[in-house]
C-alpha atoms as a PDB file:
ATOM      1  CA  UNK A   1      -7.320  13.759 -56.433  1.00  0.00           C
ATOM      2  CA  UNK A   2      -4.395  14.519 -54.729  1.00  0.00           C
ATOM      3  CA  UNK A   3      -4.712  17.619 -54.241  1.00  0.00           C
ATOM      4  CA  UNK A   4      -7.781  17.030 -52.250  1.00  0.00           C
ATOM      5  CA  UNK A   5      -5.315  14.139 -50.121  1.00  0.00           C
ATOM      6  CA  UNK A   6      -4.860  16.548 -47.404  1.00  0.00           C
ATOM      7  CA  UNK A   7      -7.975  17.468 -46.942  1.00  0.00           C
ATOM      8  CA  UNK A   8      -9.354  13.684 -47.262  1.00  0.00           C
ATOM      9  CA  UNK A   9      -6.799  12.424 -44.429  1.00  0.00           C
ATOM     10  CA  UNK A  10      -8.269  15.548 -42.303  1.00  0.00           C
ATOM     11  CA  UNK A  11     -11.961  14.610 -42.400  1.00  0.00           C
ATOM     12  CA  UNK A  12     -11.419  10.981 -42.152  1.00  0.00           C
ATOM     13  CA  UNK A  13      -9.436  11.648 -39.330  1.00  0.00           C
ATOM     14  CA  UNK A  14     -11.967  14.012 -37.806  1.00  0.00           C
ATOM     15  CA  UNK A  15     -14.567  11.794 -38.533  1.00  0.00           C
ATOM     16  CA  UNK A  16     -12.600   8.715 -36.454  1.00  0.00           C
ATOM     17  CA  UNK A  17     -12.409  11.440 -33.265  1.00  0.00           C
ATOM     18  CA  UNK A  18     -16.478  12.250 -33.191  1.00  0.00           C
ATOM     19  CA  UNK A  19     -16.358   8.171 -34.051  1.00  0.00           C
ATOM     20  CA  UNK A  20     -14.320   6.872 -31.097  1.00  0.00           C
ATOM     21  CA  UNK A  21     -15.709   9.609 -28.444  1.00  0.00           C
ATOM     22  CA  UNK A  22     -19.490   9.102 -29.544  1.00  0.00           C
ATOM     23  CA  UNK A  23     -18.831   4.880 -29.137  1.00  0.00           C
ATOM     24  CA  UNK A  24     -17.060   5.729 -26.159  1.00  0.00           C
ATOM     25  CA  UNK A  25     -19.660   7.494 -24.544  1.00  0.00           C
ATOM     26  CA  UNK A  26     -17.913  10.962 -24.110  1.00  0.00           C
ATOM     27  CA  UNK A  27     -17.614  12.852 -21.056  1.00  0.00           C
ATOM     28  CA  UNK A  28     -19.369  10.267 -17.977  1.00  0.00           C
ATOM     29  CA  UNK A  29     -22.016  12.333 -15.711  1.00  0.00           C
ATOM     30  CA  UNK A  30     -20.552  13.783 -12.691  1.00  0.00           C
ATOM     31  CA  UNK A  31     -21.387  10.365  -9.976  1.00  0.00           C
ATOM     32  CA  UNK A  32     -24.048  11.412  -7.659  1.00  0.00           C
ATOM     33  CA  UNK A  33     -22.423  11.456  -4.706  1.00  0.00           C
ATOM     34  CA  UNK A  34     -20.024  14.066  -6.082  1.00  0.00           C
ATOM     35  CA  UNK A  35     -22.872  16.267  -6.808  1.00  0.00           C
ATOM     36  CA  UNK A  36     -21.689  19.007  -4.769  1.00  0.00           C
ATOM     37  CA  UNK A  37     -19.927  22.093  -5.219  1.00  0.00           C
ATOM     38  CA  UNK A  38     -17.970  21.808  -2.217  1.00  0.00           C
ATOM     39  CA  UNK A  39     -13.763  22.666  -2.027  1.00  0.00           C
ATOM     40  CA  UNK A  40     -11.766  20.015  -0.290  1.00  0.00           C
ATOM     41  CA  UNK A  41     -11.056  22.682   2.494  1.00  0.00           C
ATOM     42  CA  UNK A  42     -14.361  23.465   3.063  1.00  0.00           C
ATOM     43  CA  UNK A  43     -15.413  19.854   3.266  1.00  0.00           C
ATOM     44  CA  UNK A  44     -12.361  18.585   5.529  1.00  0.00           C
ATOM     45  CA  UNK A  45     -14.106  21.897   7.908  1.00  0.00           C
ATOM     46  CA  UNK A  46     -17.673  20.385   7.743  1.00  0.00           C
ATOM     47  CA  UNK A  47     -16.201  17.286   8.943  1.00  0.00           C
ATOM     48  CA  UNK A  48     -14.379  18.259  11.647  1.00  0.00           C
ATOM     49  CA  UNK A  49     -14.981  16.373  14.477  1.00  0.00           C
ATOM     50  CA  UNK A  50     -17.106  13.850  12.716  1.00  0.00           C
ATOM     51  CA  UNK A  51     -16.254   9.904  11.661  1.00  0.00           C
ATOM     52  CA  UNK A  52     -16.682  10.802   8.142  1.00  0.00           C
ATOM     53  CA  UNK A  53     -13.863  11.320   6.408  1.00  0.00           C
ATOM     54  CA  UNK A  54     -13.280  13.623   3.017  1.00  0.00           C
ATOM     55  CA  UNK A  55     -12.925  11.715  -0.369  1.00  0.00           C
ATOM     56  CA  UNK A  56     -12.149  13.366  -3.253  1.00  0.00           C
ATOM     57  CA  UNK A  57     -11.774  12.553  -6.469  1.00  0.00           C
ATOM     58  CA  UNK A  58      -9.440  14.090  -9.269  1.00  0.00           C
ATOM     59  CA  UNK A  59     -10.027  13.534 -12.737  1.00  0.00           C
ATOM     60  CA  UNK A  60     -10.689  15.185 -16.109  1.00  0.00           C
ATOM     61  CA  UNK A  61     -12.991  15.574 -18.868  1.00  0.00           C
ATOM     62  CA  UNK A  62     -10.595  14.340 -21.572  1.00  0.00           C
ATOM     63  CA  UNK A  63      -9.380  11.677 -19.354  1.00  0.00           C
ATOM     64  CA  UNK A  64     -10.847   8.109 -20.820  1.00  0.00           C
ATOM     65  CA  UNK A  65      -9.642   5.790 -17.764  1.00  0.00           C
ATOM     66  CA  UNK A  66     -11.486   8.696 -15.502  1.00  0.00           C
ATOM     67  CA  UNK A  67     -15.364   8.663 -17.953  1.00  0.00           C
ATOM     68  CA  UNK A  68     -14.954   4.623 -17.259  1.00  0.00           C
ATOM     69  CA  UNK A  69     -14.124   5.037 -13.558  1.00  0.00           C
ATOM     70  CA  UNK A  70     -16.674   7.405 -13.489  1.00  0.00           C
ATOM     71  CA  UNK A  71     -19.350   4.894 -14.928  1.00  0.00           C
ATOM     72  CA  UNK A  72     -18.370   1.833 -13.417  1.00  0.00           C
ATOM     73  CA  UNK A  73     -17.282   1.485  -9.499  1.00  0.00           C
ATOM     74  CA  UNK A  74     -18.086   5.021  -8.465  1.00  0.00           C
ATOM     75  CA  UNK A  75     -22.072   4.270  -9.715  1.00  0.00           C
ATOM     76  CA  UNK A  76     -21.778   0.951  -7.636  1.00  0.00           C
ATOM     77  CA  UNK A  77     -24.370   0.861  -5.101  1.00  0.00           C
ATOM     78  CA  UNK A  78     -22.157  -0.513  -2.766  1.00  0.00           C
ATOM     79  CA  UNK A  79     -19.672   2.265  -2.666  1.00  0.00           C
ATOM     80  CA  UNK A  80     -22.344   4.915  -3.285  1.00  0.00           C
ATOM     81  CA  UNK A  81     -23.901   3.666   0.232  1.00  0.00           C
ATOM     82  CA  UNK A  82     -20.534   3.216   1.354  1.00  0.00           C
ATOM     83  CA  UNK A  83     -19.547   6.848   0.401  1.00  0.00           C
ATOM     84  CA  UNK A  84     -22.931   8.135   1.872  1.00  0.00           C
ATOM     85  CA  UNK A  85     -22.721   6.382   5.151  1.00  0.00           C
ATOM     86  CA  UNK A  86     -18.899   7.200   5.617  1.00  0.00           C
ATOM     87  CA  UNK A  87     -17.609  10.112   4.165  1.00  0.00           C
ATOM     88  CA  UNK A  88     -17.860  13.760   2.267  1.00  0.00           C
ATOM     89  CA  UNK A  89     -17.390  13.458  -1.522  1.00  0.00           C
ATOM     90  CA  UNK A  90     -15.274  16.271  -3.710  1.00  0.00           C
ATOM     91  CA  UNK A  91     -14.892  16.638  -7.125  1.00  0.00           C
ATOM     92  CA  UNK A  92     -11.692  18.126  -8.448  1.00  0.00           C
ATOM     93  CA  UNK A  93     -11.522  18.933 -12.569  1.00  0.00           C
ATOM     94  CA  UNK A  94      -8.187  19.030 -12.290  1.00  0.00           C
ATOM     95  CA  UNK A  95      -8.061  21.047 -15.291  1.00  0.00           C
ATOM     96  CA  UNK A  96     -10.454  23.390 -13.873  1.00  0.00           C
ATOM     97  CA  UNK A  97      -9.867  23.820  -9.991  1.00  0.00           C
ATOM     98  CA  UNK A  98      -7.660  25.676  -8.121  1.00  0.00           C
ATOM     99  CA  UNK A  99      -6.979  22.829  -5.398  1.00  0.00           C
ATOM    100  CA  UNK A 100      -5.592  20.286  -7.651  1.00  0.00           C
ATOM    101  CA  UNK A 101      -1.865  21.161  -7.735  1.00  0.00           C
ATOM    102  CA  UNK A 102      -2.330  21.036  -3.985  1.00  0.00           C
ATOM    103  CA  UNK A 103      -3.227  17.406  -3.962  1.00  0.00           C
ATOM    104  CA  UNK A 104      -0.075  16.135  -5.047  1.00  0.00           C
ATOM    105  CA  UNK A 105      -1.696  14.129  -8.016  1.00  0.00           C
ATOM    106  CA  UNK A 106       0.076  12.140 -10.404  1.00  0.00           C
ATOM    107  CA  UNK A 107      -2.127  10.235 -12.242  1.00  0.00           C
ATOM    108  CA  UNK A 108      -5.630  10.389 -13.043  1.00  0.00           C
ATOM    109  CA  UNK A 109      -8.442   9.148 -11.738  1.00  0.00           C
ATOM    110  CA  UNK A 110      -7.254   9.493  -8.772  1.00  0.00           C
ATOM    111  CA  UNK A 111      -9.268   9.114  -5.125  1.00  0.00           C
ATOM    112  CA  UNK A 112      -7.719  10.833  -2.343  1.00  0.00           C
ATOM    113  CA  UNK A 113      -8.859   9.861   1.710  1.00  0.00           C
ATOM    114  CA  UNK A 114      -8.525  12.497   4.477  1.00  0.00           C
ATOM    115  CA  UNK A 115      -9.631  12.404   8.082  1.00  0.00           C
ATOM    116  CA  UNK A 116      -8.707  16.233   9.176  1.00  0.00           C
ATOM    117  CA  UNK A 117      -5.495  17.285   7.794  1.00  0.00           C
ATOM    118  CA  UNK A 118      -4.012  14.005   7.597  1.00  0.00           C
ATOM    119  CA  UNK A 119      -4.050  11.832   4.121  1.00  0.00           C
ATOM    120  CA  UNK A 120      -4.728   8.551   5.318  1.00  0.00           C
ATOM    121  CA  UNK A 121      -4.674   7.101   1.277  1.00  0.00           C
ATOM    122  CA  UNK A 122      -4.845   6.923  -2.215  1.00  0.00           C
ATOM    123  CA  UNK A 123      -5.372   5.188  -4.860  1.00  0.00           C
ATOM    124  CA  UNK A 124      -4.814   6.024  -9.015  1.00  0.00           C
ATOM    125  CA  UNK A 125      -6.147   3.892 -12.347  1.00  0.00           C
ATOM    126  CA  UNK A 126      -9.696   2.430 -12.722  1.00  0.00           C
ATOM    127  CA  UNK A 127     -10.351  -0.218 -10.352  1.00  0.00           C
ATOM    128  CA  UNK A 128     -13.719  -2.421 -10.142  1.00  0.00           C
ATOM    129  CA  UNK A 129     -16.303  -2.066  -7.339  1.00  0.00           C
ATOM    130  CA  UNK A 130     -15.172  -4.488  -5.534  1.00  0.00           C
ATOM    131  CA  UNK A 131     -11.359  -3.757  -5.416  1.00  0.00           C
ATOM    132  CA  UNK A 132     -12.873  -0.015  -4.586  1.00  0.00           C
ATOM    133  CA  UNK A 133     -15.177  -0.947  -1.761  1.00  0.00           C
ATOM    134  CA  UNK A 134     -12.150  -2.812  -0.133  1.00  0.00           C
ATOM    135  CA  UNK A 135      -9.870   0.033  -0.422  1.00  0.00           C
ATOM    136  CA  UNK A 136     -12.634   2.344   0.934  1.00  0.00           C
ATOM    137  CA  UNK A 137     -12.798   0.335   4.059  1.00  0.00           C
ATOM    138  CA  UNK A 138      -9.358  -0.166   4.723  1.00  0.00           C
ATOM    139  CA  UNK A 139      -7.979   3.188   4.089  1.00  0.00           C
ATOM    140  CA  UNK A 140     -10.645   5.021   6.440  1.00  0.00           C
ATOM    141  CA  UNK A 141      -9.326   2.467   8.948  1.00  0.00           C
ATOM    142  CA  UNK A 142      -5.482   3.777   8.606  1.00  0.00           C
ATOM    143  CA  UNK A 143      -4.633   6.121  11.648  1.00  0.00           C
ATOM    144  CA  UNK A 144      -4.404   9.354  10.551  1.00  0.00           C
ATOM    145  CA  UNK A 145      -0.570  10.039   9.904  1.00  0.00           C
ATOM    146  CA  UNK A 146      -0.325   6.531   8.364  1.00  0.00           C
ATOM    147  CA  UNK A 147      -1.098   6.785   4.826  1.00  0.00           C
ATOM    148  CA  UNK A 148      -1.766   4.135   2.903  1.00  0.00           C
ATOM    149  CA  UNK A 149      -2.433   3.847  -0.842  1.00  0.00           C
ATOM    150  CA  UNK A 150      -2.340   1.418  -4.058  1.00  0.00           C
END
């Protein structure tokens, strides 16, 4: 018996990984309205000119706060009409993407507002629809050169 210890303590604690990522859900689908392969540059060009402004959001597959962020407010129909109506939506893997040591992120999930080249917020952490659909309005309100964040 315990010379089979080791390998007992490895598959039970293999078996608790595949246990706690199956219950929670694994990696979240990619929110529609980040459905695009755009860059953030290429989006703050499309928008040029334009009201919208560019949101992007930085997270990662191994990240659990981002898979719940990811399934909660940013599937919100409020915010997804919000999004639509208002701004350009990028998705940055940060583990994966050549833009994200350019965004200055600290923290994961993490939303990011521009209007042009200016930053006019951001916000970091999970954060209910609500609290999201607030921040959403008020940030694409900031002048550009006044950022704002949470």
């Amino acid at each position: 018996m315990r010379r089979n210890l080791p390998f007992l303590i490895i598959l039970l604690a293999f078996a608790g990984f595949l246990y706690f990522r199956g219950s929670a859900g694994g990696v979240a689908p990619r929110p529609p309205m980040f459905a695009g392969e755009m860059t953030v540059a290429e989006a703050r060009t499309q928008v040029e000119g334009d009201s919208k402004v560019v949101l992007v959001l930085a997270t990662a597959d191994w990240c659990g706060p981002c898979q719940a962020f990811k399934r909660g407010a940013l599937v919100d129909p409020k915010v997804e009409s919000w999004v639509k109506d208002n701004a350009l939506a990028v998705y940055v893997d940060t583990d994966k993407s050549k833009e994200a040591g350019s965004l200055g992120v600290t923290g994961i999930p993490a939303l990011i507002m521009y209007r042009g080249d200016k930053e006019l917020g951001r916000v970091s952490g999970v954060i209910g629809a609500d609290d999201l659909l607030a921040w959403l309005k008020m940030a694409s309100e900031v002048p550009s050169g006044s950022p704002m964040g949470s």
